[in-house]
N, C-alpha and C. Protein backbone atom coordinates (compact mmCIF):
# COMPACT_ATOMS: atom_id res chain seq x y z
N UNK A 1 0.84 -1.18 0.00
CA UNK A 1 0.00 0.00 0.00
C UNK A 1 0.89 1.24 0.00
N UNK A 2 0.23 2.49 -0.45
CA UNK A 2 0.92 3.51 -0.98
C UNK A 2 0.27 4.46 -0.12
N UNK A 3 1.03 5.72 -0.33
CA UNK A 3 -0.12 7.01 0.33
C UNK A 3 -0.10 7.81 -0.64
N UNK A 4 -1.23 8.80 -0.16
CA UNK A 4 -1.46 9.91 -1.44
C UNK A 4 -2.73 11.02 -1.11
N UNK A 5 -2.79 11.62 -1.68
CA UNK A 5 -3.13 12.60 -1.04
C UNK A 5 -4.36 13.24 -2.54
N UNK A 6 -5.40 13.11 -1.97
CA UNK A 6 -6.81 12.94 -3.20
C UNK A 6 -6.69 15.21 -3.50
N UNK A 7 -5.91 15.51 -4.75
CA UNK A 7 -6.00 16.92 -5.12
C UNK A 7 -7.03 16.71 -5.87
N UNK A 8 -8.05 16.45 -6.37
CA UNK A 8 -9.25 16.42 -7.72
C UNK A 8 -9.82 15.29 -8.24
N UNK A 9 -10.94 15.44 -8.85
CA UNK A 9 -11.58 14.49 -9.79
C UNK A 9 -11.47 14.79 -11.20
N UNK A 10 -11.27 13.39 -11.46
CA UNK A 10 -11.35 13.14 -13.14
C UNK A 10 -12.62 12.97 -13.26
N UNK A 11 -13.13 13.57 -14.99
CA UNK A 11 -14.56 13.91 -15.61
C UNK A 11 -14.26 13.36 -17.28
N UNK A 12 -14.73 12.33 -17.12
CA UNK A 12 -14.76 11.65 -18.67
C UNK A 12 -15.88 11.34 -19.41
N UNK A 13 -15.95 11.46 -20.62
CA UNK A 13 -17.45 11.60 -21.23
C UNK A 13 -17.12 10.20 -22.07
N UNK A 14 -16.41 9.24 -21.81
CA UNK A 14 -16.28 7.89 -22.15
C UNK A 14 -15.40 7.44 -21.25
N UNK A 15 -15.88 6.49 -20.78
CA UNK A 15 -15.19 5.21 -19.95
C UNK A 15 -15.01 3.56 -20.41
N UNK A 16 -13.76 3.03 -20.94
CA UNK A 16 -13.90 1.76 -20.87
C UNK A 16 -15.35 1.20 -20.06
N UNK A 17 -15.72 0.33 -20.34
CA UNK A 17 -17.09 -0.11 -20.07
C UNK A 17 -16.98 -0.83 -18.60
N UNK A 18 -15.85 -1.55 -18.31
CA UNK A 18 -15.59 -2.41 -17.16
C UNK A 18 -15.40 -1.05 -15.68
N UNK A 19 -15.21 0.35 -16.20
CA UNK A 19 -14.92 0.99 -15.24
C UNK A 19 -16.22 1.92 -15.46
N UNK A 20 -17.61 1.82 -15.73
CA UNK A 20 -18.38 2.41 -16.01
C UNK A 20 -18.81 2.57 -14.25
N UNK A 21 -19.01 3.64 -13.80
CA UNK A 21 -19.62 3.72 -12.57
C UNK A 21 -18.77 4.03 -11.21
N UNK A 22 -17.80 4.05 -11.62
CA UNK A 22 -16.33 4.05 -11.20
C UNK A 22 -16.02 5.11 -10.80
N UNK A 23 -15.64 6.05 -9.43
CA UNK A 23 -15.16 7.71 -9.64
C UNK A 23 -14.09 7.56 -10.12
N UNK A 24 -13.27 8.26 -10.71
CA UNK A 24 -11.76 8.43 -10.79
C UNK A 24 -11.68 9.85 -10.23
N UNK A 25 -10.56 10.03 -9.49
CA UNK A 25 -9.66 11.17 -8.80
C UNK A 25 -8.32 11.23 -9.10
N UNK A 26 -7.74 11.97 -9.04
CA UNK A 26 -6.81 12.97 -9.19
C UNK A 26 -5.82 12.29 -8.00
N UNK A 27 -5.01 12.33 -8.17
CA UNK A 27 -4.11 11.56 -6.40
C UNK A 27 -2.50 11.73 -6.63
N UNK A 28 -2.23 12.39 -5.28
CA UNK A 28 -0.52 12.79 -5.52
C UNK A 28 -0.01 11.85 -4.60
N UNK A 29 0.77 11.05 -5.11
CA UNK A 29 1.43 10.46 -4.17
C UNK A 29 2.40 10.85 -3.32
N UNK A 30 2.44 10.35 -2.15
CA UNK A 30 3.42 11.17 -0.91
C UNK A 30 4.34 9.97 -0.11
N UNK A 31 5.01 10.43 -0.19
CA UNK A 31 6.69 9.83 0.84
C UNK A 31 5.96 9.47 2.09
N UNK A 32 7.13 8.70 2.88
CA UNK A 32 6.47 8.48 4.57
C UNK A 32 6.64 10.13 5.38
N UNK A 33 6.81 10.80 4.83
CA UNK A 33 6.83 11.87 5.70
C UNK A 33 5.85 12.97 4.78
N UNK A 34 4.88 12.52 4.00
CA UNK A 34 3.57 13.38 3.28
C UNK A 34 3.87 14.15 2.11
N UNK A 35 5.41 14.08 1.95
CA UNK A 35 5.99 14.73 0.64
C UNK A 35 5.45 14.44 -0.80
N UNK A 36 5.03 15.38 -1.51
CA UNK A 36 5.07 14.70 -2.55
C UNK A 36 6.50 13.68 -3.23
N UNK A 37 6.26 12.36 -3.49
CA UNK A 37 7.03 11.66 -4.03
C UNK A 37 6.66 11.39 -5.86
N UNK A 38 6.09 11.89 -6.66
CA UNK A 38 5.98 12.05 -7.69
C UNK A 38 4.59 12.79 -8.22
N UNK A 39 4.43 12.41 -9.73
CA UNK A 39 3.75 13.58 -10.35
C UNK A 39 2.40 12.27 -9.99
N UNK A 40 1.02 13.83 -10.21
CA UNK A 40 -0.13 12.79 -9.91
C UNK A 40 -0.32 11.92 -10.97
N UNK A 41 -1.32 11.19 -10.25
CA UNK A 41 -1.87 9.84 -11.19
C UNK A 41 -3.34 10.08 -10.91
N UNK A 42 -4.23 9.00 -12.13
CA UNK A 42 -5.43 9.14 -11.98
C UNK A 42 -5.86 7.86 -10.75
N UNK A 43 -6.82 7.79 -9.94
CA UNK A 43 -7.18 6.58 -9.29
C UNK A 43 -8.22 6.14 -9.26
N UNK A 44 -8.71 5.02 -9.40
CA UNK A 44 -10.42 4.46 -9.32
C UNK A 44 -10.75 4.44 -7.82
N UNK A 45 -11.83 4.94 -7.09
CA UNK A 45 -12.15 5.36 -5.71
C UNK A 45 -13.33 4.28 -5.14
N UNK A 46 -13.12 3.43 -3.97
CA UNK A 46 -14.16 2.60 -3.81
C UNK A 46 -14.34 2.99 -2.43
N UNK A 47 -13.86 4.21 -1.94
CA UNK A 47 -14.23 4.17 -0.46
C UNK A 47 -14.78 6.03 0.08
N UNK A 48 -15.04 6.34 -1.61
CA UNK A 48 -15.90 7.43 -1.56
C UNK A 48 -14.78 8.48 -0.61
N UNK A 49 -13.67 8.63 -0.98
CA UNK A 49 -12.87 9.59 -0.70
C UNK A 49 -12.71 11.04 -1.36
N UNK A 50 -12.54 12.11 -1.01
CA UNK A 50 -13.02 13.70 -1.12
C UNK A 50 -11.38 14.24 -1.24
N UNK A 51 -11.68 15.50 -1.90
CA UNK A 51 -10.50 16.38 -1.93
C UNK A 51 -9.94 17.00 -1.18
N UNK A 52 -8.77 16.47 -0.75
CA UNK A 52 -7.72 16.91 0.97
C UNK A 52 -8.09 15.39 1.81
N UNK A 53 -8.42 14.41 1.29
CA UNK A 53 -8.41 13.30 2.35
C UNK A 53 -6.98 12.62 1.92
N UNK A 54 -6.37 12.01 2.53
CA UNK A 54 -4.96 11.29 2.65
C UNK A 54 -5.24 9.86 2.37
N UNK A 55 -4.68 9.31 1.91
CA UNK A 55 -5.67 7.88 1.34
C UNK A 55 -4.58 6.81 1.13
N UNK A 56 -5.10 5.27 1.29
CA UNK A 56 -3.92 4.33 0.55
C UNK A 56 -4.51 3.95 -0.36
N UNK A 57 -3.55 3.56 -1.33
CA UNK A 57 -3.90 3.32 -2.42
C UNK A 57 -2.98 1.89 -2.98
N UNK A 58 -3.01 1.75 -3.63
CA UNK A 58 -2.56 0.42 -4.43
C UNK A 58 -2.15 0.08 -5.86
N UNK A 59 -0.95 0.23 -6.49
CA UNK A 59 -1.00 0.01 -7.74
C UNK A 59 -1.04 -1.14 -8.66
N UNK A 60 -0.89 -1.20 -10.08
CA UNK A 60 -0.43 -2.46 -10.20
C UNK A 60 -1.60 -3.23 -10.62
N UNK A 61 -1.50 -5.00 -10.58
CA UNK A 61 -2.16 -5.72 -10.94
C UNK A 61 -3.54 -5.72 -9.73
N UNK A 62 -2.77 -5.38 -8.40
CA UNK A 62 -3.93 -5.86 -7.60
C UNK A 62 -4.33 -4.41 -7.04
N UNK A 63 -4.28 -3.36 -7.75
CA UNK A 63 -5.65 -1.98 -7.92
C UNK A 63 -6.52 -2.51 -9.20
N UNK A 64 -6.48 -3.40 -10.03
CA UNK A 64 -8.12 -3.82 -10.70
C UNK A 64 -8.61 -4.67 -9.74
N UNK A 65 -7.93 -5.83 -8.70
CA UNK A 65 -8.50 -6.58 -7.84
C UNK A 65 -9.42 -6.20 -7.42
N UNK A 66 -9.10 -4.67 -6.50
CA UNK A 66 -10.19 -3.96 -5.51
C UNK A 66 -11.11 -3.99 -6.49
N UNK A 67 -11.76 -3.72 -7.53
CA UNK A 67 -13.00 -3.63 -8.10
C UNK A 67 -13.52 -4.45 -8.22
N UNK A 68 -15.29 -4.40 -8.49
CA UNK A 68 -15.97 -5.34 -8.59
C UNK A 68 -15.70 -6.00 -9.53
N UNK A 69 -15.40 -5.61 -11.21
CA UNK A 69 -15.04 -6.30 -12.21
C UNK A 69 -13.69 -6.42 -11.89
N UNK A 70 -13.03 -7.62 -11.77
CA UNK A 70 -11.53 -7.81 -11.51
C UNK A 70 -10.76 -7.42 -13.46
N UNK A 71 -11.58 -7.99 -14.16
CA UNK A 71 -11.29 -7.48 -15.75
C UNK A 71 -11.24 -5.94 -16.15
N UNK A 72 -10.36 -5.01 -15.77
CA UNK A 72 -10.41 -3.67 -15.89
C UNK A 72 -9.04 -3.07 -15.99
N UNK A 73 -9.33 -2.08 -16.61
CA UNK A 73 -7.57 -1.86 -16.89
C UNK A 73 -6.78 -0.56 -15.49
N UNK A 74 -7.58 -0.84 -14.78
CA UNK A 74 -6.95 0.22 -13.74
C UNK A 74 -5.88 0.22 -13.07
N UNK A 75 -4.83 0.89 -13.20
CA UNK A 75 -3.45 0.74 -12.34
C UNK A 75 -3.25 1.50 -10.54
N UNK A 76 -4.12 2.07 -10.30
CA UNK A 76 -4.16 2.81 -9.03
C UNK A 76 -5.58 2.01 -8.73
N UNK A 77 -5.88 2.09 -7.77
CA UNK A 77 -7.32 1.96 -6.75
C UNK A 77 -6.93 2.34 -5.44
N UNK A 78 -8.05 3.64 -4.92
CA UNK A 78 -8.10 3.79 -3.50
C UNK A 78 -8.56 2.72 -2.90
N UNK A 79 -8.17 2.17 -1.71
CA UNK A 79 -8.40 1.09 -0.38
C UNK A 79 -8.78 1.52 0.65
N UNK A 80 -8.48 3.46 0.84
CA UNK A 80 -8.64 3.74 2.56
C UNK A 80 -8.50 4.72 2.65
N UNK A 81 -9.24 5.50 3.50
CA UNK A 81 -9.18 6.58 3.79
C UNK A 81 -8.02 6.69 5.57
N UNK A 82 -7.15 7.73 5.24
CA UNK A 82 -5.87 7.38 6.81
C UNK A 82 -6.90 8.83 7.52
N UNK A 83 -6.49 8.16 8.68
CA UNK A 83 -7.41 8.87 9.62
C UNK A 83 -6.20 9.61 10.62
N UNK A 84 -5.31 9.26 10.51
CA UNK A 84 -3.52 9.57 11.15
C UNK A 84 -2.69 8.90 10.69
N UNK A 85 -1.40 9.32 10.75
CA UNK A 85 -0.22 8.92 10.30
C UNK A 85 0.81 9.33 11.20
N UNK A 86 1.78 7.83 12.03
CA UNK A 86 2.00 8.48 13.08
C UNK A 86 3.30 7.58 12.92
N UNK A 87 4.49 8.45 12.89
CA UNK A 87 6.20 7.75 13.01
C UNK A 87 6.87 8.16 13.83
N UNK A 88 7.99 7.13 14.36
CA UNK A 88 8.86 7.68 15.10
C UNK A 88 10.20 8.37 14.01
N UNK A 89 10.72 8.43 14.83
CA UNK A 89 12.18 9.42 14.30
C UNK A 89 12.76 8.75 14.46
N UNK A 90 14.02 8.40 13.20
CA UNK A 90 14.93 7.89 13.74
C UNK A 90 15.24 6.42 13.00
């Protein structure tokens, strides 16, 4: 699992059919210390996450898993909304 940080929604007037119903958002991914660690990506959202929520996410083969259609071409999927994030130093 990844972190990231939900900046926007994606608005498409065609969707592959397997992701029909699907939100997609906007998502910056962030370092263990909330940094951005690269440029955003789009993500498929199953836990109804909002703009400024901190989120894990998942890439890869097993972000189409999380969906109901496992047949989908999605490389990100939100899993969670973080409610804190808490490290030691050191």
């Amino acid at each position: 699992m990844k972190l990231g940080k939900v900046i926007g929604t994606v608005v498409c007037s065609r969707k592959e059919i397997s992701l029909e119903g699907v939100k997609l958002l906007l998502l910056q991914p962030l370092d263990e210390k909330l940094k951005n660690s690269s440029v955003p990506i789009t993500a498929c959202d199953t836990v109804q996450a909002g703009i400024g929520d901190i989120v894990m996410f998942e890439g890869g083969r097993e972000a189409a898993l999380a969906l109901d259609n496992w047949f989908n071409p999605s490389d990100a999927t939100i899993m969670g909304i973080v409610d804190r994030v808490e490290r030691e130093e050191g």
